[in-house]
Protein backbone atom coordinates (compact mmCIF):
# COMPACT_ATOMS: atom_id res chain seq x y z
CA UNK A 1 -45.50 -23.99 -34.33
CA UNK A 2 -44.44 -22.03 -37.62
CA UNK A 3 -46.54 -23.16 -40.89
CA UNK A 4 -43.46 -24.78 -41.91
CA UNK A 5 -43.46 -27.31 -39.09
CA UNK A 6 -47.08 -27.57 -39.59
CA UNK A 7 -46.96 -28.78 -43.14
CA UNK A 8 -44.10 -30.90 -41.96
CA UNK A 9 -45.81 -32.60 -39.64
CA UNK A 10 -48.62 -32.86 -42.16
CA UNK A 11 -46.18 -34.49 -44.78
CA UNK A 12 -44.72 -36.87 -42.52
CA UNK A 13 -48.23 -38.53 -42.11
CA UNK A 14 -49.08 -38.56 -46.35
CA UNK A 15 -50.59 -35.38 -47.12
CA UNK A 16 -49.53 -33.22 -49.53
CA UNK A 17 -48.62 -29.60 -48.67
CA UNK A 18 -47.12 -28.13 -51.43
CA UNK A 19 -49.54 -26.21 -53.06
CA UNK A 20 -52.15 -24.60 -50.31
CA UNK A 21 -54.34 -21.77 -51.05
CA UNK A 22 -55.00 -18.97 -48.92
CA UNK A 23 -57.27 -16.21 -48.51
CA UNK A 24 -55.16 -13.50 -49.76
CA UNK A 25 -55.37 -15.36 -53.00
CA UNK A 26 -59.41 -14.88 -53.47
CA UNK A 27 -58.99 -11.25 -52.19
CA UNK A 28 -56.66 -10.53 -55.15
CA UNK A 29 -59.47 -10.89 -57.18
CA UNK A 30 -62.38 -10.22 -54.67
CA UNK A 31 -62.95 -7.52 -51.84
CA UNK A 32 -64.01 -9.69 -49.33
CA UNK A 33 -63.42 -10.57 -45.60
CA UNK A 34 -61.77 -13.77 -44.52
CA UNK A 35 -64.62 -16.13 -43.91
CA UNK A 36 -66.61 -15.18 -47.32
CA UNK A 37 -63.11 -15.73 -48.92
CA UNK A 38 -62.33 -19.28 -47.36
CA UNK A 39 -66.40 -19.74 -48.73
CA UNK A 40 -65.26 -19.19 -52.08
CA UNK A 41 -62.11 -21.77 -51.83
CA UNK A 42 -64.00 -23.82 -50.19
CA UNK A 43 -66.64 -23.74 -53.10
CA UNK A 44 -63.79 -24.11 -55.55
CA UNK A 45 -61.78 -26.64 -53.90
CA UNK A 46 -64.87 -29.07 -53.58
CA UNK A 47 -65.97 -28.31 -56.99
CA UNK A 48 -67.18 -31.18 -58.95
CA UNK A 49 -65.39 -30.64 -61.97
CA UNK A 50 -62.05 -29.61 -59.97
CA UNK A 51 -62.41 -33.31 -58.22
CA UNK A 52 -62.68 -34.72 -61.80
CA UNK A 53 -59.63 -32.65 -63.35
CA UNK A 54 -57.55 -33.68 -60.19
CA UNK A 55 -58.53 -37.52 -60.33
CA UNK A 56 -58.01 -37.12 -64.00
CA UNK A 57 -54.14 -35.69 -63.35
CA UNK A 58 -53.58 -38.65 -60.63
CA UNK A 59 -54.32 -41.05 -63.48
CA UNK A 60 -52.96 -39.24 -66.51
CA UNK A 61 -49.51 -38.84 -64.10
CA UNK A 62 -49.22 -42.00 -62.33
CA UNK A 63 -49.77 -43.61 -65.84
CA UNK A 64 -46.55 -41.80 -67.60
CA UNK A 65 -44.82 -42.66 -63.91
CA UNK A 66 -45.35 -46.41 -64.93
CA UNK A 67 -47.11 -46.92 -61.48
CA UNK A 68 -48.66 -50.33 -61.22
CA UNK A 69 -52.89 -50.10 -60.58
CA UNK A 70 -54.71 -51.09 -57.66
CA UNK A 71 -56.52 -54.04 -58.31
């Protein structure tokens, strides 16, 4: 399977695929191996304040969308 059927199949059952990190993008920055780098997304991805600033963008987006609110 290619990544592109992967995230495909990954769509098709709600997630959203268009934005993945990698570790090539931590080892721009960092000289690391592999597993330290998927530490350091892993750190960042789970992040406290990251999980507030992407709740926050849900909201602040799915307001100007006009969504209706879960009651």
């Amino acid at each position: 399977m290619t990544i592109e059927q992967a995230k495909q199949v990954l769509r098709d059952n709600g997630y959203f695929v268009d934005n993945l990190w990698n570790v090539s993008d931590v080892q721009v920055v960092f000289e690391c191996t592999d597993e330290e780098a998927q530490e350091v997304l892993l750190a960042s991805m789970t992040n406290e304040q990251t999980m507030e600033q992407i709740w926050y963008s849900i909201d602040e987006f799915g307001s100007m969308d006009n969504l209706k609110r879960n009651e």
